[in-house]
Each structure stands twice: as structure tokens, then as C-alpha cells.
Protein backbone atom coordinates (compact mmCIF):
# COMPACT_ATOMS: atom_id res chain seq x y z
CA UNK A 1 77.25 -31.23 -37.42
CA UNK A 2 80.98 -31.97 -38.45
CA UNK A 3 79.90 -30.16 -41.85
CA UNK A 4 78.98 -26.95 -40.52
CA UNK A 5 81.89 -26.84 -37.74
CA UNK A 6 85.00 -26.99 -40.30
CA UNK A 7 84.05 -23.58 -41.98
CA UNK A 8 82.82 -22.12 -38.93
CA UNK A 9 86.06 -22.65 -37.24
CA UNK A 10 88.16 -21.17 -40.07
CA UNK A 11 85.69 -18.24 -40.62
CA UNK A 12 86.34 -17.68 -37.13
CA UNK A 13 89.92 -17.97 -37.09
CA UNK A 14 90.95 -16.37 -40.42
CA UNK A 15 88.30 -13.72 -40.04
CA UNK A 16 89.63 -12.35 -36.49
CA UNK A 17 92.06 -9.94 -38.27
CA UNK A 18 89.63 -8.64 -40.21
CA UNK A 19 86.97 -8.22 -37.10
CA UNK A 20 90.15 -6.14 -35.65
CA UNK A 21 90.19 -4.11 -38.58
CA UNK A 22 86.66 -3.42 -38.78
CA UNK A 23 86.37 -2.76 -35.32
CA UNK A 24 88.38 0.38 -36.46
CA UNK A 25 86.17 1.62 -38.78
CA UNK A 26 83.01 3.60 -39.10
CA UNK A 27 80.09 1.16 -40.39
CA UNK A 28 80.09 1.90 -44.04
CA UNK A 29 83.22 3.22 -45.91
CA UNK A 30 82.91 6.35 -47.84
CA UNK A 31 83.55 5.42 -51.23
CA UNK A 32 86.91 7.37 -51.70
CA UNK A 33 88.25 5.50 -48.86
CA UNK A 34 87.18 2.29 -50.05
CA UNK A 35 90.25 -0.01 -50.80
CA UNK A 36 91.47 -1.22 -53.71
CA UNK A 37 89.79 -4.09 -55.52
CA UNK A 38 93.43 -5.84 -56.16
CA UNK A 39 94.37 -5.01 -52.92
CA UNK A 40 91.19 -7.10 -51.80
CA UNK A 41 91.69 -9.56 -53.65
CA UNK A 42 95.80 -9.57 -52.33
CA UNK A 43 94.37 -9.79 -48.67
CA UNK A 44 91.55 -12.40 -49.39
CA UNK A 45 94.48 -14.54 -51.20
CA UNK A 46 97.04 -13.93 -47.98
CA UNK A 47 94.28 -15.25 -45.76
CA UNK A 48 93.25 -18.33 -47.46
CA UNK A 49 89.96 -17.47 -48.09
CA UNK A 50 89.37 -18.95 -51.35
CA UNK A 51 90.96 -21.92 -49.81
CA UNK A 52 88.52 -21.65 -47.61
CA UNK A 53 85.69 -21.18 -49.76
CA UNK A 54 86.48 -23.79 -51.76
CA UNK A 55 87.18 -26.73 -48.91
CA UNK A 56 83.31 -25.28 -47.90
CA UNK A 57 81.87 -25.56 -51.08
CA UNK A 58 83.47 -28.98 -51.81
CA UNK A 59 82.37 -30.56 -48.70
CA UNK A 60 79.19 -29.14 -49.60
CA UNK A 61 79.26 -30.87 -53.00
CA UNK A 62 80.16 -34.04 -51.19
CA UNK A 63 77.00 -33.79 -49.04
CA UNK A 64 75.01 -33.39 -52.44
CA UNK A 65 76.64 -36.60 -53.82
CA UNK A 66 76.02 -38.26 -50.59
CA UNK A 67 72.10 -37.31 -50.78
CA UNK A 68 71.79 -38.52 -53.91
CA UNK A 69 73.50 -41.70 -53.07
CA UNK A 70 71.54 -42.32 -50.07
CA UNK A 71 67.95 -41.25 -51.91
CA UNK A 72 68.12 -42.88 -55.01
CA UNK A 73 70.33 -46.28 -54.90
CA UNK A 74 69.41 -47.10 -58.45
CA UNK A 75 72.09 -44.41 -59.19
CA UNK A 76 75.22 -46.17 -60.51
CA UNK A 77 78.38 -45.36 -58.47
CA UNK A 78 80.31 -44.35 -61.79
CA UNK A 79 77.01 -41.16 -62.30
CA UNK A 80 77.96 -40.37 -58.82
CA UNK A 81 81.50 -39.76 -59.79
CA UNK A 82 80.69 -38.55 -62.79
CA UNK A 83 78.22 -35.46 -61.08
CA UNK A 84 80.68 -34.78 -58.38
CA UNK A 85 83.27 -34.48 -61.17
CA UNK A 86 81.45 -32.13 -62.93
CA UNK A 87 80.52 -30.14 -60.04
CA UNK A 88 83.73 -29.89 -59.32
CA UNK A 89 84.79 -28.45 -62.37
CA UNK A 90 82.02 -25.71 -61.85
CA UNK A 91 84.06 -25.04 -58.61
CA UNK A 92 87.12 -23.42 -59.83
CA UNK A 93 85.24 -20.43 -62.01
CA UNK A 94 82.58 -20.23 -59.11
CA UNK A 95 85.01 -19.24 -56.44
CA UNK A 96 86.59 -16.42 -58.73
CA UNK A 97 83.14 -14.80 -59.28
CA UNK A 98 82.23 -15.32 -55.48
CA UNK A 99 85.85 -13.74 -54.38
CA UNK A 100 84.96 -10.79 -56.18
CA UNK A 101 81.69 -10.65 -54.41
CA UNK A 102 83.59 -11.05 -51.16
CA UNK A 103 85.95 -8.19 -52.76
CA UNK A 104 83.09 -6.06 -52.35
CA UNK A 105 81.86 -7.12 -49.00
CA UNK A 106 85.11 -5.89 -47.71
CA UNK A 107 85.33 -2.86 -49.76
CA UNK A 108 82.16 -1.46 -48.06
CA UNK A 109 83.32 -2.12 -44.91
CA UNK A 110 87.17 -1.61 -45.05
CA UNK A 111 89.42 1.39 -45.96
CA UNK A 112 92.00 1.33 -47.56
CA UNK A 113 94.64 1.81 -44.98
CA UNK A 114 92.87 -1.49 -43.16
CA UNK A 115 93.66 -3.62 -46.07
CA UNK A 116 97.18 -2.18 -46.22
CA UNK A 117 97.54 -3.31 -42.49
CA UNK A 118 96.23 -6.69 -43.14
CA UNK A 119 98.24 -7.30 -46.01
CA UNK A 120 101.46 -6.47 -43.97
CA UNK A 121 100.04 -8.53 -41.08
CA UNK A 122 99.63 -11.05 -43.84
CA UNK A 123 103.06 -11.29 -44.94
CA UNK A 124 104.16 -11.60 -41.13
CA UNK A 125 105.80 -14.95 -41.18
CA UNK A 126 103.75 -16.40 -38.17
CA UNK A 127 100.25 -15.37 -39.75
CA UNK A 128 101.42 -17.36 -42.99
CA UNK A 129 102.28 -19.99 -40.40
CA UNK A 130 98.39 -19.65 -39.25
CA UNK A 131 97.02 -19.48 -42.48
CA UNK A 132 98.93 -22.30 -43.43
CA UNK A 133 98.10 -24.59 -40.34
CA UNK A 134 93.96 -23.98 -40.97
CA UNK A 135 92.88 -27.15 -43.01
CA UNK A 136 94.66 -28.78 -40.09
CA UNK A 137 93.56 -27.00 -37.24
CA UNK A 138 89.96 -26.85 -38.64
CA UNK A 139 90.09 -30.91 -38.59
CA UNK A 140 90.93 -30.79 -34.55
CA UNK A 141 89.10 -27.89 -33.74
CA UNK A 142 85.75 -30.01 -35.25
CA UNK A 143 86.44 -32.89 -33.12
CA UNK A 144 86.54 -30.48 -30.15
CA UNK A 145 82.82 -28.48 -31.50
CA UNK A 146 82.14 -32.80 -31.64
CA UNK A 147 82.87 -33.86 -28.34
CA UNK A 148 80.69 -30.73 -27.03
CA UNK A 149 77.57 -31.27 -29.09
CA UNK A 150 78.23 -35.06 -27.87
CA UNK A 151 78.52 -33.85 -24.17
CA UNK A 152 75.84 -31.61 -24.46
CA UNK A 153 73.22 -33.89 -25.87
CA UNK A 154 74.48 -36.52 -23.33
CA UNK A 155 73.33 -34.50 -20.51
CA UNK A 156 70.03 -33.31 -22.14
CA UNK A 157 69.17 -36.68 -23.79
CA UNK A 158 67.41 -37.76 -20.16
CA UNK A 159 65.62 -34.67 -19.47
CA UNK A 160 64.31 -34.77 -23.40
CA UNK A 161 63.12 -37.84 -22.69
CA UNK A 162 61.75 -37.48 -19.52
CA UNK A 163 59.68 -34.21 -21.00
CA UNK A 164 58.75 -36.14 -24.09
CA UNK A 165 57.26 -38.74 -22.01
CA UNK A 166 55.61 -36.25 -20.25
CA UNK A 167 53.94 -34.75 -23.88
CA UNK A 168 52.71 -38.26 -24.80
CA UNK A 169 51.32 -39.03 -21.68
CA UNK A 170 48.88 -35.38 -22.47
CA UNK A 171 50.43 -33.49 -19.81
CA UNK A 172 52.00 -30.09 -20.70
CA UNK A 173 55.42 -29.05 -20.56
């Protein structure tokens, strides 16, 4: 759960400008509106979303290394460093080739006097502030998306139970 909460919350939170933007425009941008790739790339950067692709990716990596580890204990501890090393040098030229996918994402659906708005809005002090404060917020926002899938399976775990006993016992429910 925890690993699919952290880049929910900041694709939520760092996305929200964009949304605002988009909201704006007509579903697919005619091409000589389309915005700048640099000027892409300028708003992905003022956002954090590599940052944020890459704190995804590497927890994803982790969760690799951790599979591995739990599937196959024979594996030395030093291979596991060694893979999640190696993976982690993949990273670096991954991300650029997957930001300039992104680039295009936004192209399509962008003009290019959105992305001049967002870039402004991304120079605002207080939105570098934001964009600044994600890794951290994203830590306390998943123990909040925590404590609800706790609450919520706390109050469903006795009606599960209840209907699973039901289901064994061969009555339908």
C-alpha cells in the first residue's frame, strides 16, 4: 500500500496546476499551438517531476530487490547490492528518455501559452516552496492514505469474515 500512496500523493499534488491548465484547453492541441519542447521540459523541471519520477522508480527498484531477497535467500546480500546498484545506474538515462515522453504527453494536451503560465506560476516563490516540501509531505500524506486503509479494513475485517464464513459453510452471499 505505502508504495503506491507516495507517488499518488505527489502526482496529485504537483499535477493540480497542470489539471488547472488543462481544464482550459480544448482536448487535443492543434499542433501550431503546441508548446515548446524546452519549455516542457522547463515546466516538468520547475515541478519536480523527474524528482518525482525518479523517487517512483527507485522505490520501485527497491521492491524488485526486496522480491528477490524474499524469493530466493540463496542470493548473497553483496548480488543484492550489486543489482540494485546497477539498476540504479540505468535510472539516471531512463528518466531523461521518459521526461521526453512526458514532454510529449503535455505537448498534446497543453498550448503554449499554458506552459508559459505554469512556468511563471513555477517561479512563484511559494510554489517552489511546494515543490520543494513534496518528498516531505508525500511521507505524511502516506501515513494519512495508511491510517485509512487501516481504518477501513478494521471496520470491514468482521463483516469479511462473517460473509466468508457464510461461503464455507455453502450458503451464498
Amino acid at each position: 500500500m505505502r508504495r503506491i500512496l507516495i507517488p499518488l500523493a505527489l502526482c496529485f499534488c504537483l499535477a493540480a496546476p497542470a489539471q488547472a491548465a488543462v481544464s482550459q484547453t480544448p482536448k487535443g492541441v492543434a499542433p501550431k499551438d503546441a508548446p515548446r519542447l524546452e519549455d516542457v521540459l522547463a515546466y516538468i523541471d520547475l515541478f519536480g517531476y523527474r524528482e518525482m519520477m525518479e523517487l517512483s522508480v527507485d522505490r520501485q527498484l527497491a521492491a524488485i530487490v526486496d522480491f528477490i531477497r524474499t524469493q530466493r535467500e540463496e542470493v548473497p546480500p553483496r548480488s543484492l547490492e550489486i543489482i540494485q546498484q546497477e539498476l540504479r545506474k540505468e535510472l539516471a538515462g531512463a528518466t531523461e528518455r521518459s521526461l521526453h515522453d512526458m514532454a510529449a504527453v503535455f505537448q498534446r494536451h497543453l498550448t503554449q501559452a499554458d506552459v508559459d503560465f505554469l512556468i511563471g506560476v513555477g517561479r512563484d516563490p511559494r510554489m517552489r516552496k511546494v515543490v520543494k516540501l513534496q518528498p516531505k509531505l508525500a511521507v505524511e500524506l502516506e501515513k494519512v492514505g495508511e491510517g485509512l486503509a487501516d481504518d477501513v479494513y478494521r471496520r470491514a475485517a468482521p463483516r469479511i469474515e462473517e460473509r466468508l464464513k457464510l461461503l464455507e459453510g455453502g450458503e451464498a452471499i
